[in-house]
N, C-alpha and C. Protein backbone atom coordinates (compact mmCIF):
# COMPACT_ATOMS: atom_id res chain seq x y z
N UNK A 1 -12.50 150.90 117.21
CA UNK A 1 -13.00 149.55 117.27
C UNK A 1 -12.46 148.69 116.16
N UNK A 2 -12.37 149.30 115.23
CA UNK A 2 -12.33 148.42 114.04
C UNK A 2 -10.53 147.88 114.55
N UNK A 3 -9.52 148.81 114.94
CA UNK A 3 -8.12 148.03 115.25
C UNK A 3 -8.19 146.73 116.42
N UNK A 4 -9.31 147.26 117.04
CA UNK A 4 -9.67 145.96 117.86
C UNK A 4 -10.17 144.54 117.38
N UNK A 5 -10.73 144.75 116.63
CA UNK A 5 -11.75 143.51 115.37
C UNK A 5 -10.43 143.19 114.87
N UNK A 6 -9.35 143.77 113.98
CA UNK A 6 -8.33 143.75 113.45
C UNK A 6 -7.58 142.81 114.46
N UNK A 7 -7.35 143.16 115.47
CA UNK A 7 -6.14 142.91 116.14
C UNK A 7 -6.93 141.28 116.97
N UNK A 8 -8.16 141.37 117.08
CA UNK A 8 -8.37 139.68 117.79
C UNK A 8 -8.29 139.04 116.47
N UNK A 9 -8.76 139.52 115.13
CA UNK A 9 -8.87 138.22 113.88
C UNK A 9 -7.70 137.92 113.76
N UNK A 10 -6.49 138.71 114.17
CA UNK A 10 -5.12 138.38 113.57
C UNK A 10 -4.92 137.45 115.13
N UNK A 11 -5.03 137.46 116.21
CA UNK A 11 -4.55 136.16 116.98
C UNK A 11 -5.87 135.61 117.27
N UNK A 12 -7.51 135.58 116.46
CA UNK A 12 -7.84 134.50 115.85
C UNK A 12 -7.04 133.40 115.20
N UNK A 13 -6.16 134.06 114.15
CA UNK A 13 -5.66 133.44 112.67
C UNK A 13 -4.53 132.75 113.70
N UNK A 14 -3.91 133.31 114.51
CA UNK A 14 -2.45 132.61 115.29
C UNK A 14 -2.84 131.57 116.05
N UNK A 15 -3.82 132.07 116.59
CA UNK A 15 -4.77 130.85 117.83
C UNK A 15 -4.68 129.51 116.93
N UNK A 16 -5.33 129.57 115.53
CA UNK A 16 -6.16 128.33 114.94
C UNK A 16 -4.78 128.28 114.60
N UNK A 17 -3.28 128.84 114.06
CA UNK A 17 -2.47 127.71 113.33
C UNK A 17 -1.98 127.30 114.50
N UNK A 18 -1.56 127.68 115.71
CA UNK A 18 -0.72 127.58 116.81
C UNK A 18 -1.71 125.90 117.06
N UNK A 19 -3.01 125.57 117.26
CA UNK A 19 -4.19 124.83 117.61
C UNK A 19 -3.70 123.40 116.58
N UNK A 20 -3.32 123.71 115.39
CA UNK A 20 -2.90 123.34 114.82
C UNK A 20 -1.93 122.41 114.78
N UNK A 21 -1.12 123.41 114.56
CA UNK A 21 0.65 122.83 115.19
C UNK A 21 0.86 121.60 116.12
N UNK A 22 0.20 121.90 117.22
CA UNK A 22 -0.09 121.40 118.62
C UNK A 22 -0.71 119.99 118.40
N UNK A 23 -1.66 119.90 117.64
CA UNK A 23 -2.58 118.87 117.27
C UNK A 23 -1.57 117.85 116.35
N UNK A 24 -1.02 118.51 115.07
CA UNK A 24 -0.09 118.20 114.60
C UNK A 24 1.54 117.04 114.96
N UNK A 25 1.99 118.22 116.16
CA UNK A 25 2.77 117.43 116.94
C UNK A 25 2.38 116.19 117.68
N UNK A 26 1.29 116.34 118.02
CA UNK A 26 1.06 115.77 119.17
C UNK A 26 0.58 114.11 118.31
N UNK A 27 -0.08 114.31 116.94
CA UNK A 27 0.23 113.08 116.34
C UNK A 27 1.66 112.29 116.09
N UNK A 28 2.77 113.34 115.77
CA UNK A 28 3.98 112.64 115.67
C UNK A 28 4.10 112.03 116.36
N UNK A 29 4.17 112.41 117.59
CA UNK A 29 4.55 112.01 119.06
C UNK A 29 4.21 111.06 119.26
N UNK A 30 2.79 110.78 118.86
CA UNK A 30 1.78 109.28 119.15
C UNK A 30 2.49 107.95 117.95
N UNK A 31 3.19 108.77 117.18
CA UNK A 31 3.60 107.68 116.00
C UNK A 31 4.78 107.21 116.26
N UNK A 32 5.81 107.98 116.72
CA UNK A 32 6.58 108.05 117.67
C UNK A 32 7.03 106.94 118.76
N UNK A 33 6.01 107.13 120.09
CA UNK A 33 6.06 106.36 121.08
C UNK A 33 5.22 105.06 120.55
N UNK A 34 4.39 104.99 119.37
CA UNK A 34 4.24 103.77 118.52
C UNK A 34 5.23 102.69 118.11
N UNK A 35 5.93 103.52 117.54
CA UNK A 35 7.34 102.69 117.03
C UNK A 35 8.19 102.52 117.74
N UNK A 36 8.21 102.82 119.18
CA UNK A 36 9.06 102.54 119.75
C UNK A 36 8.67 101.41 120.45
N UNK A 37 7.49 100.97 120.34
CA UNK A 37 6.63 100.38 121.68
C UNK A 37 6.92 98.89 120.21
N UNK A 38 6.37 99.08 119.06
CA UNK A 38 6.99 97.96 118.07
C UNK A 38 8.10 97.58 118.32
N UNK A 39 9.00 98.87 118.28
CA UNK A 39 10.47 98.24 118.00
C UNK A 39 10.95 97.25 120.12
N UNK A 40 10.51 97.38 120.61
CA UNK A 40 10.68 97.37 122.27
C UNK A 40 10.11 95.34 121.93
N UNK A 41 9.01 95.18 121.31
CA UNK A 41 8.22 94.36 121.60
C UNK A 41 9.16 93.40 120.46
N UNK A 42 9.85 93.88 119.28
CA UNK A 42 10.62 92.72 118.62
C UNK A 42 11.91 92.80 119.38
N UNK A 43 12.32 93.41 120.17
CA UNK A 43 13.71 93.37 120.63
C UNK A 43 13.55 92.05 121.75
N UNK A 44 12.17 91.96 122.61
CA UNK A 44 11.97 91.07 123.29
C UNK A 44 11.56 89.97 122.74
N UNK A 45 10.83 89.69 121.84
CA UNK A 45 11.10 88.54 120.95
C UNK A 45 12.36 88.34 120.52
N UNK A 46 13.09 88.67 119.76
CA UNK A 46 14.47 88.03 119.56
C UNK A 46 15.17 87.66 120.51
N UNK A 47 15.24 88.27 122.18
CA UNK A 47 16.03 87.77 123.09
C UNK A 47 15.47 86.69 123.55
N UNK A 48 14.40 86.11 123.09
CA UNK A 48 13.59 84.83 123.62
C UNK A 48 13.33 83.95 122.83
N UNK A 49 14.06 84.58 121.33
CA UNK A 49 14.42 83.32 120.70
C UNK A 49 16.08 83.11 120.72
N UNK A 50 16.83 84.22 120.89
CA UNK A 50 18.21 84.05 121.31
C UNK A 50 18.16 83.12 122.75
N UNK A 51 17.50 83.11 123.92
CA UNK A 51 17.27 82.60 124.85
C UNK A 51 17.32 80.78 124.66
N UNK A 52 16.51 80.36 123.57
CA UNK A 52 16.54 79.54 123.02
C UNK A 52 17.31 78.76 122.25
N UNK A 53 17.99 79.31 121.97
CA UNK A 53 18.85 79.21 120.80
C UNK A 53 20.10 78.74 122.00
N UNK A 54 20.50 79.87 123.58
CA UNK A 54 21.35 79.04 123.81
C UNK A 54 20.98 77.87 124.60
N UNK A 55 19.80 77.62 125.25
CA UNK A 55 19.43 76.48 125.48
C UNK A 55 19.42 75.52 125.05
N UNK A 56 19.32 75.40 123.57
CA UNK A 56 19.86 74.10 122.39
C UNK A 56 21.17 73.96 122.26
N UNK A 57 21.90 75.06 122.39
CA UNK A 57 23.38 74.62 121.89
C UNK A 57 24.10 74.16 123.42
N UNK A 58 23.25 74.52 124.47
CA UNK A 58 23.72 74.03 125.62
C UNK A 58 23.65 72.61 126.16
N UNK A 59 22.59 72.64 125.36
CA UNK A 59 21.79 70.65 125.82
C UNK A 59 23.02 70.33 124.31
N UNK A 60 22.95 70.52 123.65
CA UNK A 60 23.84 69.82 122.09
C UNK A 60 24.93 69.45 122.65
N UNK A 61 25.77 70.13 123.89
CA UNK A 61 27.39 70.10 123.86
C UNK A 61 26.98 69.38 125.09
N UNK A 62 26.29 69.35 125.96
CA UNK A 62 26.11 68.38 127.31
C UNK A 62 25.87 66.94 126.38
N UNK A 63 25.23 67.03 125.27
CA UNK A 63 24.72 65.24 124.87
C UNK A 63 26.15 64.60 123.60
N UNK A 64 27.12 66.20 123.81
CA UNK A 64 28.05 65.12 122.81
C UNK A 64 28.98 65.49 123.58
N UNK A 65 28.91 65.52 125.08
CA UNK A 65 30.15 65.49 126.23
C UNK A 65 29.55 63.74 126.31
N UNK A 66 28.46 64.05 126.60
CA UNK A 66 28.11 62.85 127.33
C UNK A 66 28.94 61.68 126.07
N UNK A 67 28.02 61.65 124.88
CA UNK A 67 28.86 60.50 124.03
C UNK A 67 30.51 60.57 123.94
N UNK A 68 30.78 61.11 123.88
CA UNK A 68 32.37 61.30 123.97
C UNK A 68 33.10 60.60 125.06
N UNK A 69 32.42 61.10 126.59
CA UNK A 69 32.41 60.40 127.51
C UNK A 69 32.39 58.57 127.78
N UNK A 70 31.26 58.06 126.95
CA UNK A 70 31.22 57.16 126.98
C UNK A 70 31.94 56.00 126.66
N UNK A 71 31.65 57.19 124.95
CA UNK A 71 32.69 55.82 123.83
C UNK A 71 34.10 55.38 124.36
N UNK A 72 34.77 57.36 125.00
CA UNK A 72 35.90 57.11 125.41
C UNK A 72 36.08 55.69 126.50
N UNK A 73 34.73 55.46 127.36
CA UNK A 73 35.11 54.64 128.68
C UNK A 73 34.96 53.17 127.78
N UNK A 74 34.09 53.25 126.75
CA UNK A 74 33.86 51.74 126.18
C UNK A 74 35.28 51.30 125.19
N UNK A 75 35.63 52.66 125.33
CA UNK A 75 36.93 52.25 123.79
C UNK A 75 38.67 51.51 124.77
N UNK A 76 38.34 52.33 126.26
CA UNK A 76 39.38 51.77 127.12
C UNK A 76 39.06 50.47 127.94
N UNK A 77 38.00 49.80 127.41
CA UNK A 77 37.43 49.00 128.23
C UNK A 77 37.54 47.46 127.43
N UNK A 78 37.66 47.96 126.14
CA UNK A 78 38.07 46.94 125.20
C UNK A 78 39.01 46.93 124.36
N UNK A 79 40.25 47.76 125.13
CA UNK A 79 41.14 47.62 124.49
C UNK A 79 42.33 46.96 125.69
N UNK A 80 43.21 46.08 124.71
CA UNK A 80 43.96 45.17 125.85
C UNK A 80 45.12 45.27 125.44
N UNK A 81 46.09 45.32 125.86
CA UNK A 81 47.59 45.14 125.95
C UNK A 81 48.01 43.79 125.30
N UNK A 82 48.81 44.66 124.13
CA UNK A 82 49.14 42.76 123.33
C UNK A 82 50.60 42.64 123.75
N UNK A 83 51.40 41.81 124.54
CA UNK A 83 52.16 40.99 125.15
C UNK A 83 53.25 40.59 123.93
N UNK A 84 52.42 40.10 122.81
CA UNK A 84 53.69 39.46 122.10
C UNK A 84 54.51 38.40 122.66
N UNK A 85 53.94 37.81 123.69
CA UNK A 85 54.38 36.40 124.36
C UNK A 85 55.65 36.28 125.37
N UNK A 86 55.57 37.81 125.68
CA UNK A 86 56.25 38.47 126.98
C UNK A 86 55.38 38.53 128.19
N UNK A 87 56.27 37.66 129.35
CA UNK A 87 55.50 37.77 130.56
C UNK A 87 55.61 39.26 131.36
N UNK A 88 55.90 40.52 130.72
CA UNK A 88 55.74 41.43 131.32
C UNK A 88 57.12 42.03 132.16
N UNK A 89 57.62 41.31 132.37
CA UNK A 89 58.80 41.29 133.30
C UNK A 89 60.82 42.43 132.54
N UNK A 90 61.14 43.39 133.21
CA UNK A 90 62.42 43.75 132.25
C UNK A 90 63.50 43.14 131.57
N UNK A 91 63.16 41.88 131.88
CA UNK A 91 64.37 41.41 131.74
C UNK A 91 64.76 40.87 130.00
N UNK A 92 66.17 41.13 129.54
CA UNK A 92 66.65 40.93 128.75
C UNK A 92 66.14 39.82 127.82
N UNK A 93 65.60 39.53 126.28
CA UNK A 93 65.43 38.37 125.90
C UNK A 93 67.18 37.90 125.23
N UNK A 94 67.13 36.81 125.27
CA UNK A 94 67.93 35.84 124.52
C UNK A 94 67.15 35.05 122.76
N UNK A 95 68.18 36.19 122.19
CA UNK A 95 67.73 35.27 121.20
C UNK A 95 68.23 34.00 120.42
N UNK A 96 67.79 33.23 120.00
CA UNK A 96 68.77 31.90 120.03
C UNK A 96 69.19 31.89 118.14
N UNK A 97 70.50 31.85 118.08
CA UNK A 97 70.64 31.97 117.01
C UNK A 97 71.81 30.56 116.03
N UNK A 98 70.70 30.01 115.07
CA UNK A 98 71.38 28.70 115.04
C UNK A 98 72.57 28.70 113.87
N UNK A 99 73.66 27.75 114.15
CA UNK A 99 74.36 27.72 113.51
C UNK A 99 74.48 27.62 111.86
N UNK A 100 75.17 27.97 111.10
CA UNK A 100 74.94 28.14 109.59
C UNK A 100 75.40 27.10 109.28
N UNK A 101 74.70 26.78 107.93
CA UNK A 101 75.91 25.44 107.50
C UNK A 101 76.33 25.39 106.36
């Protein structure tokens, strides 16, 4: 009897560290799928402020197409062809050149 008493206290003693262990792990695990569930939840915040981010730089380059656009149409709109007192036409000038004296 007594190797019997012997032999359950010794996988008593294995039972409780094995009980242990188990309990042990099983906190990592929870700390674990913790930090991952943190790290998951800032990865989706930053893509929704990256999200943002290109939504501003998208409206920024549409509102300085647009001005660009404009000035360009106002800058050709007031600008005029100076003549220099030529009717436009190819033809040769004559210049008149007076005698010396």
């Amino acid at each position: 009897m007594s190797d019997l008493t012997t032999k359950d206290s010794e996988q008593d003693k294995q039972l409780s560290v094995l009980e242990y262990q188990t309990s042990n792990l099983e906190r990592r695990i929870e700390m674990v799928h913790q930090r991952i569930g943190d790290t998951n939840e800032e990865l989706e915040k930053l893509r929704l402020r990256i999200r943002k981010n290109e939504i501003w730089i998208a409206g920024a380059g549409a509102v300085i197409a647009a001005v660009t656009f404009v000035i360009g149409i106002a800058a050709s709109l007031e600008s005029k062809e100076i003549d220099y007192g030529r009717d436009g036409s190819p033809q040769q000038e004559v210049l008149l050149q007076l005698p010396r004296s």
